[in-house]
N, C-alpha and C. Protein backbone atom coordinates (compact mmCIF):
# COMPACT_ATOMS: atom_id res chain seq x y z
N UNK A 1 18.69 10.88 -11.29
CA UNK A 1 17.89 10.08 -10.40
C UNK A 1 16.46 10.01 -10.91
N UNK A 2 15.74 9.04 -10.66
CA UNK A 2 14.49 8.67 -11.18
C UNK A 2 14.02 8.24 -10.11
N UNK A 3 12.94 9.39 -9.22
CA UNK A 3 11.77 8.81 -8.46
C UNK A 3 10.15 8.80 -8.69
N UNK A 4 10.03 7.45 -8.30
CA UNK A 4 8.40 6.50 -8.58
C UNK A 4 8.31 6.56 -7.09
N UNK A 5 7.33 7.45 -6.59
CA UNK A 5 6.48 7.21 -4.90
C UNK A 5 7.67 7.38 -3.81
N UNK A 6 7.86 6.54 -3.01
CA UNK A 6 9.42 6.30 -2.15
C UNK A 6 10.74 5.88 -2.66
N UNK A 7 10.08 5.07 -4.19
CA UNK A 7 11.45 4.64 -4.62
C UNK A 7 12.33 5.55 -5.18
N UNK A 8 13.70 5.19 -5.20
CA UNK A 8 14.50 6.15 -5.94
C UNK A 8 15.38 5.40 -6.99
N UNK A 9 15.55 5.71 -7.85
CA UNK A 9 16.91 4.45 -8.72
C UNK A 9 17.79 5.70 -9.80
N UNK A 10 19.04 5.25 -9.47
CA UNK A 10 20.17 6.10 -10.24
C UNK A 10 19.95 6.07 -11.46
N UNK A 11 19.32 4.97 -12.54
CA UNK A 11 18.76 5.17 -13.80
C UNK A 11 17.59 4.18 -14.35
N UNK A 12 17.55 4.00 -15.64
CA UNK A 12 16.43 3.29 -15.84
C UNK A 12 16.81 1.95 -15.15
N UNK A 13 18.08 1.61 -16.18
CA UNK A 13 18.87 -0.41 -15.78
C UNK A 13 18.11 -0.65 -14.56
N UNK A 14 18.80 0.25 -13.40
CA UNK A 14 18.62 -0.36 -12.11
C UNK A 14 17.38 -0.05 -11.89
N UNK A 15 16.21 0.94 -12.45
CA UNK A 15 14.80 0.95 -12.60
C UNK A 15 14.45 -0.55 -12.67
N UNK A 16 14.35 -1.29 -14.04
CA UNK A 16 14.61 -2.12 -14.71
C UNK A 16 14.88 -3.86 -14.00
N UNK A 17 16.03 -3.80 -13.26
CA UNK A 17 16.52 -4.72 -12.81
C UNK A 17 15.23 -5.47 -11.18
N UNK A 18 15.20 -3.56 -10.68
CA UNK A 18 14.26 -3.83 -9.47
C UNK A 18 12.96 -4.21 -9.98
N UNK A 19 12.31 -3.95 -10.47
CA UNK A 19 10.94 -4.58 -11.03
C UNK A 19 11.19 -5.63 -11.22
N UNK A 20 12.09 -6.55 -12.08
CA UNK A 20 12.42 -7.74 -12.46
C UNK A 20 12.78 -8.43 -11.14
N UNK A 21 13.34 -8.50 -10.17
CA UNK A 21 13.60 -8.77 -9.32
C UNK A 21 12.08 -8.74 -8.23
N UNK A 22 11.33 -7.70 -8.30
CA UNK A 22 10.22 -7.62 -7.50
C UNK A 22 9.48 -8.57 -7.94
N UNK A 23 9.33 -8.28 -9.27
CA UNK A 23 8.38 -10.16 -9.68
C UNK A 23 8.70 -11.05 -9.68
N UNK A 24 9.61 -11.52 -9.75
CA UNK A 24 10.52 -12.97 -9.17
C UNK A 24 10.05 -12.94 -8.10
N UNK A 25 10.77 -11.92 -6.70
CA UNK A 25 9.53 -12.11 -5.23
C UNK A 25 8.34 -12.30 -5.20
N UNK A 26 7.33 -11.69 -5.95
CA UNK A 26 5.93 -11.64 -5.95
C UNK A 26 5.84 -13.03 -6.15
N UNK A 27 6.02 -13.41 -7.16
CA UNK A 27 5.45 -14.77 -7.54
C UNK A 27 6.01 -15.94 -6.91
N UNK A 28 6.68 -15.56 -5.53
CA UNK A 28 7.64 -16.83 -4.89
C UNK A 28 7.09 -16.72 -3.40
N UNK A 29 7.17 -15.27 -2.93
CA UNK A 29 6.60 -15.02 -1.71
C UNK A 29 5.87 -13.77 -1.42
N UNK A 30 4.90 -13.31 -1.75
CA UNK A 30 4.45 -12.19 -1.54
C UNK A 30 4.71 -11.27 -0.33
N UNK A 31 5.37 -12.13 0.78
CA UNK A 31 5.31 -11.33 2.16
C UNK A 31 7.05 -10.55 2.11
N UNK A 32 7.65 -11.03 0.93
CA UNK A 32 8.99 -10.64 1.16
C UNK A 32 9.43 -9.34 1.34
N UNK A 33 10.38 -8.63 2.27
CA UNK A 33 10.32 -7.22 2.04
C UNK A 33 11.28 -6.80 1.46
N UNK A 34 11.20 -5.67 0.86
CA UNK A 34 12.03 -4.95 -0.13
C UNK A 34 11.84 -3.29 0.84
N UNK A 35 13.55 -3.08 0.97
CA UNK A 35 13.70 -1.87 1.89
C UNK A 35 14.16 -0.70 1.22
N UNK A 36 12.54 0.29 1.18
CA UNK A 36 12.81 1.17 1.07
C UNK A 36 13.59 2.32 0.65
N UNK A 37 14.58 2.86 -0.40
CA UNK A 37 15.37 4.20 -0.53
C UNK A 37 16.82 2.98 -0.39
N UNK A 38 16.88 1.26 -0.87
CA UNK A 38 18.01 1.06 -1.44
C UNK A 38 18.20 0.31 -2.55
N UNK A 39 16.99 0.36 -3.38
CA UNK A 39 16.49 -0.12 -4.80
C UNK A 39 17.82 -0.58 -5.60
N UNK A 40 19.17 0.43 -5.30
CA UNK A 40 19.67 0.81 -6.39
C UNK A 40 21.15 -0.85 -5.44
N UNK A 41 20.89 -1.27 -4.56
CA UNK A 41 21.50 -1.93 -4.05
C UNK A 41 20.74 -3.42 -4.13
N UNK A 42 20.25 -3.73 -4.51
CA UNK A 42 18.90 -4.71 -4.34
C UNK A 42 19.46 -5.81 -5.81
N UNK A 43 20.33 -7.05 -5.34
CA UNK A 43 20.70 -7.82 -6.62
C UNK A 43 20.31 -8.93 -6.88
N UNK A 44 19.38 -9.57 -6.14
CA UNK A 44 18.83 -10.66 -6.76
C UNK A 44 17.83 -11.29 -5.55
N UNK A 45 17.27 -12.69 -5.68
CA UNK A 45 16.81 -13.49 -4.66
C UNK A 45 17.50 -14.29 -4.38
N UNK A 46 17.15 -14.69 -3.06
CA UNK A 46 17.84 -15.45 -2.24
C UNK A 46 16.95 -16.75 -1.36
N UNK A 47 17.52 -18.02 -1.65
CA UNK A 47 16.92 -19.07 -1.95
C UNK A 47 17.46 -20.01 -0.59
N UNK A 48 17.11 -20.62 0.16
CA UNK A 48 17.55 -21.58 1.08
C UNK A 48 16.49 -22.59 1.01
N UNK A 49 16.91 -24.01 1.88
CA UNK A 49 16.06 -25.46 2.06
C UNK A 49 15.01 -25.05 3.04
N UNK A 50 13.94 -24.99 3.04
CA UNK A 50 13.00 -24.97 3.72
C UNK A 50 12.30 -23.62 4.27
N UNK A 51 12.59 -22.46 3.21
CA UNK A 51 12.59 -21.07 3.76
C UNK A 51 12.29 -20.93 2.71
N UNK A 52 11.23 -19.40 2.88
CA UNK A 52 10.77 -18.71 1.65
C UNK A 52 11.46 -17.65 1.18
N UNK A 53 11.74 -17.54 -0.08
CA UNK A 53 12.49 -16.58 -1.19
C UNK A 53 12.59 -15.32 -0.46
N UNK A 54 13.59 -14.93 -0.55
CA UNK A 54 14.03 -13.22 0.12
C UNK A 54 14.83 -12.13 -0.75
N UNK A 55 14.47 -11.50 -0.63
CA UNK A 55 15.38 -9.85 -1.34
C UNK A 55 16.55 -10.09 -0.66
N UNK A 56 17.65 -10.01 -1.99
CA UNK A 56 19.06 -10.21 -1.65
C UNK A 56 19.99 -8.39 -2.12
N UNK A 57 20.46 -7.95 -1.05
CA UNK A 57 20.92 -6.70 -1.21
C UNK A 57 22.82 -7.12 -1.56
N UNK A 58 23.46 -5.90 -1.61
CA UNK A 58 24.87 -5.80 -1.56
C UNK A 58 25.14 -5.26 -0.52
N UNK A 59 25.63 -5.68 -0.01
CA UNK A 59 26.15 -4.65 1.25
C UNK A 59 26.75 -3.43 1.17
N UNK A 60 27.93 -3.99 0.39
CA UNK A 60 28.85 -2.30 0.15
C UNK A 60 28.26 -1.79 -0.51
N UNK A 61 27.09 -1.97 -1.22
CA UNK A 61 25.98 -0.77 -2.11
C UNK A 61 25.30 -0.41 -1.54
N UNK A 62 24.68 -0.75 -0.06
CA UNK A 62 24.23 -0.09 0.78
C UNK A 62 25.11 0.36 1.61
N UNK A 63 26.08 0.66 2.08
CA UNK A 63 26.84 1.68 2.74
C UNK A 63 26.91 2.50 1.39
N UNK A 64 27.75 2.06 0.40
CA UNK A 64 28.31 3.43 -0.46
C UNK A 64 26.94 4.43 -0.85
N UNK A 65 25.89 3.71 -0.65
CA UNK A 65 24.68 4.66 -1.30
C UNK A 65 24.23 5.93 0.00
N UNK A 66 24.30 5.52 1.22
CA UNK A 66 24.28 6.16 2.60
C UNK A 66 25.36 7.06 2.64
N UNK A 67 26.57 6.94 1.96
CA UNK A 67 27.67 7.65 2.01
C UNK A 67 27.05 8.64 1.09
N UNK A 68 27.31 8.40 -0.75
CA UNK A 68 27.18 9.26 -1.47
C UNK A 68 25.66 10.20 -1.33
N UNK A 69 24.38 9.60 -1.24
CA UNK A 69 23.43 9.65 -1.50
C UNK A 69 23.07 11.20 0.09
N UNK A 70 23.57 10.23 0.85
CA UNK A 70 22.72 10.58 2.15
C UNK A 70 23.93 11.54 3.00
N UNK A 71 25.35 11.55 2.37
CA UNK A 71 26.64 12.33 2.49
C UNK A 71 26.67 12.08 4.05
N UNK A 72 26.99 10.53 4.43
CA UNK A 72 27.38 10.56 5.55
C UNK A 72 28.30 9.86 5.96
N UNK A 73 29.33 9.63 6.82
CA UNK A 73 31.02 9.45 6.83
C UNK A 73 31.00 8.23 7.27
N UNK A 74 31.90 7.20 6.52
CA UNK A 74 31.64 5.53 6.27
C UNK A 74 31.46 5.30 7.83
N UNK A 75 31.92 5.88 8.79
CA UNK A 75 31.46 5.20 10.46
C UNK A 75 30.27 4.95 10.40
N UNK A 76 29.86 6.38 10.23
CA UNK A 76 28.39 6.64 10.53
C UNK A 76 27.15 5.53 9.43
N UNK A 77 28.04 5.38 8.13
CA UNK A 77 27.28 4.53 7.30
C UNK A 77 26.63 2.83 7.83
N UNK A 78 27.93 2.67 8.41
CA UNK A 78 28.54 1.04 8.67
C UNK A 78 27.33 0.89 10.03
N UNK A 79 27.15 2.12 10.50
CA UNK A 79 26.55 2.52 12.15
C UNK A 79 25.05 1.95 12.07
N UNK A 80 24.70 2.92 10.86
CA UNK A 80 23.23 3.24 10.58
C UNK A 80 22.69 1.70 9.73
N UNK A 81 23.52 1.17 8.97
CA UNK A 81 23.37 -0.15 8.59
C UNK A 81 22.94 -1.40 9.18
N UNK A 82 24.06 -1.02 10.52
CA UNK A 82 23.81 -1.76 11.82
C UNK A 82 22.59 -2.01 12.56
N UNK A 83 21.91 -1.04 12.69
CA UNK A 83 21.11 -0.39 13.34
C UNK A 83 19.85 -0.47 12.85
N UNK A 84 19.66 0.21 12.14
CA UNK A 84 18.62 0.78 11.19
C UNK A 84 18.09 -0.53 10.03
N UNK A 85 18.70 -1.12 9.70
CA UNK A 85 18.69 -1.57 8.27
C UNK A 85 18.50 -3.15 8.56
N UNK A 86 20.28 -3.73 9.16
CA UNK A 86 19.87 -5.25 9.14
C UNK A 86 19.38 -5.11 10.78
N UNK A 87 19.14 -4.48 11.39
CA UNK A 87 18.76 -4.92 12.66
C UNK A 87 17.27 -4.50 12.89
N UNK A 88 16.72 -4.48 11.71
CA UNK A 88 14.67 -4.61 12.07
C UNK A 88 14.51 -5.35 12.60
N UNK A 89 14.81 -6.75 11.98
CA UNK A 89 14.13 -7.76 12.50
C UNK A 89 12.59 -8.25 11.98
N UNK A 90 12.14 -7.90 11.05
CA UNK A 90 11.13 -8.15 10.53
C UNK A 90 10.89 -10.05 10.04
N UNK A 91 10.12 -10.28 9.93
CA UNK A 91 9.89 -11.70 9.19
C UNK A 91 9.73 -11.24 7.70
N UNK A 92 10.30 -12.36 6.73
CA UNK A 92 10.57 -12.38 5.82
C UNK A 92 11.83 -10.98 5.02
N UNK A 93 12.23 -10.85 6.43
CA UNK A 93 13.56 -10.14 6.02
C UNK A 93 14.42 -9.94 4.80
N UNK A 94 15.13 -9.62 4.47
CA UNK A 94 15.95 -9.45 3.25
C UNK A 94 17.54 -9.88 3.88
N UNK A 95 18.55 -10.45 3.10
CA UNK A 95 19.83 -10.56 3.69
C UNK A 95 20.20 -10.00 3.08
N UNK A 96 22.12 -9.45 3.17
CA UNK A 96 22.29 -8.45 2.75
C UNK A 96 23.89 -9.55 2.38
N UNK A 97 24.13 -9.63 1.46
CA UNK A 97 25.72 -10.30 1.47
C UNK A 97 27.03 -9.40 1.05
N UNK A 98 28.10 -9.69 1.36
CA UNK A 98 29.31 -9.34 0.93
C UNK A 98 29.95 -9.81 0.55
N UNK A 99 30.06 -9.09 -1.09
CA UNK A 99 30.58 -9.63 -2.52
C UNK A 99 31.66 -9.82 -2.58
N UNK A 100 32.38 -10.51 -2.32
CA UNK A 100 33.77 -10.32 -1.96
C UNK A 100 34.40 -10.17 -4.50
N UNK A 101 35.32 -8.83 -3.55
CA UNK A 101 35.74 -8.36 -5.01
C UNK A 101 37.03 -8.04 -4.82
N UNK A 102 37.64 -8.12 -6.07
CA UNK A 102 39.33 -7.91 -6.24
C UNK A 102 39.44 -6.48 -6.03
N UNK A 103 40.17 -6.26 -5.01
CA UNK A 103 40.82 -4.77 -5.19
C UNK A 103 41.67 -4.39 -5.57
């Protein structure tokens, strides 16, 4: 693990990827937020008609990181996600999508 201040990232790449991704925001919307301790979940921007640029997360990389990271049992993950995470409510929010993948 590699921590800079609050952030945390599993290695450099995803070091790497989040900076690259933070300046893409910077230079599109400065007010955008980027949440805290899930860096390592954080995959791109997210673009709509008439709305300003937003931090685009994974979803199941934010539960699995709450699971492994934070060792807490997928209810409780899915719970705290709920809750905690997409339910701030902040302006200039972040969405969080689900990647749909072959199992």
């Amino acid at each position: 693990m590699i921590r800079e201040g609050k952030r945390l990232f599993e290695n450099r790449a995803s070091k790497a990827m989040f900076n690259a991704i933070r300046e893409r925001l910077a230079s599109e919307d400065e007010q955008a937020v980027l949440m805290d301790g899930l860096e390592d979940a954080l995959i791109g921007v997210g673009h709509r008609f008439g709305a300003e640029a937003v931090a685009v997360y994974d979803r199941e990389a934010v539960i699995d990181l709450f699971v492994r990271r934070d060792r807490m049992t997928r209810e409780d993950a899915e719970e705290h996600f709920s809750f905690n995470v997409i339910g701030t409510g902040v302006d200039h929010a972040p969405i969080f999508v689900e990647v749909m993948r072959e199992r």
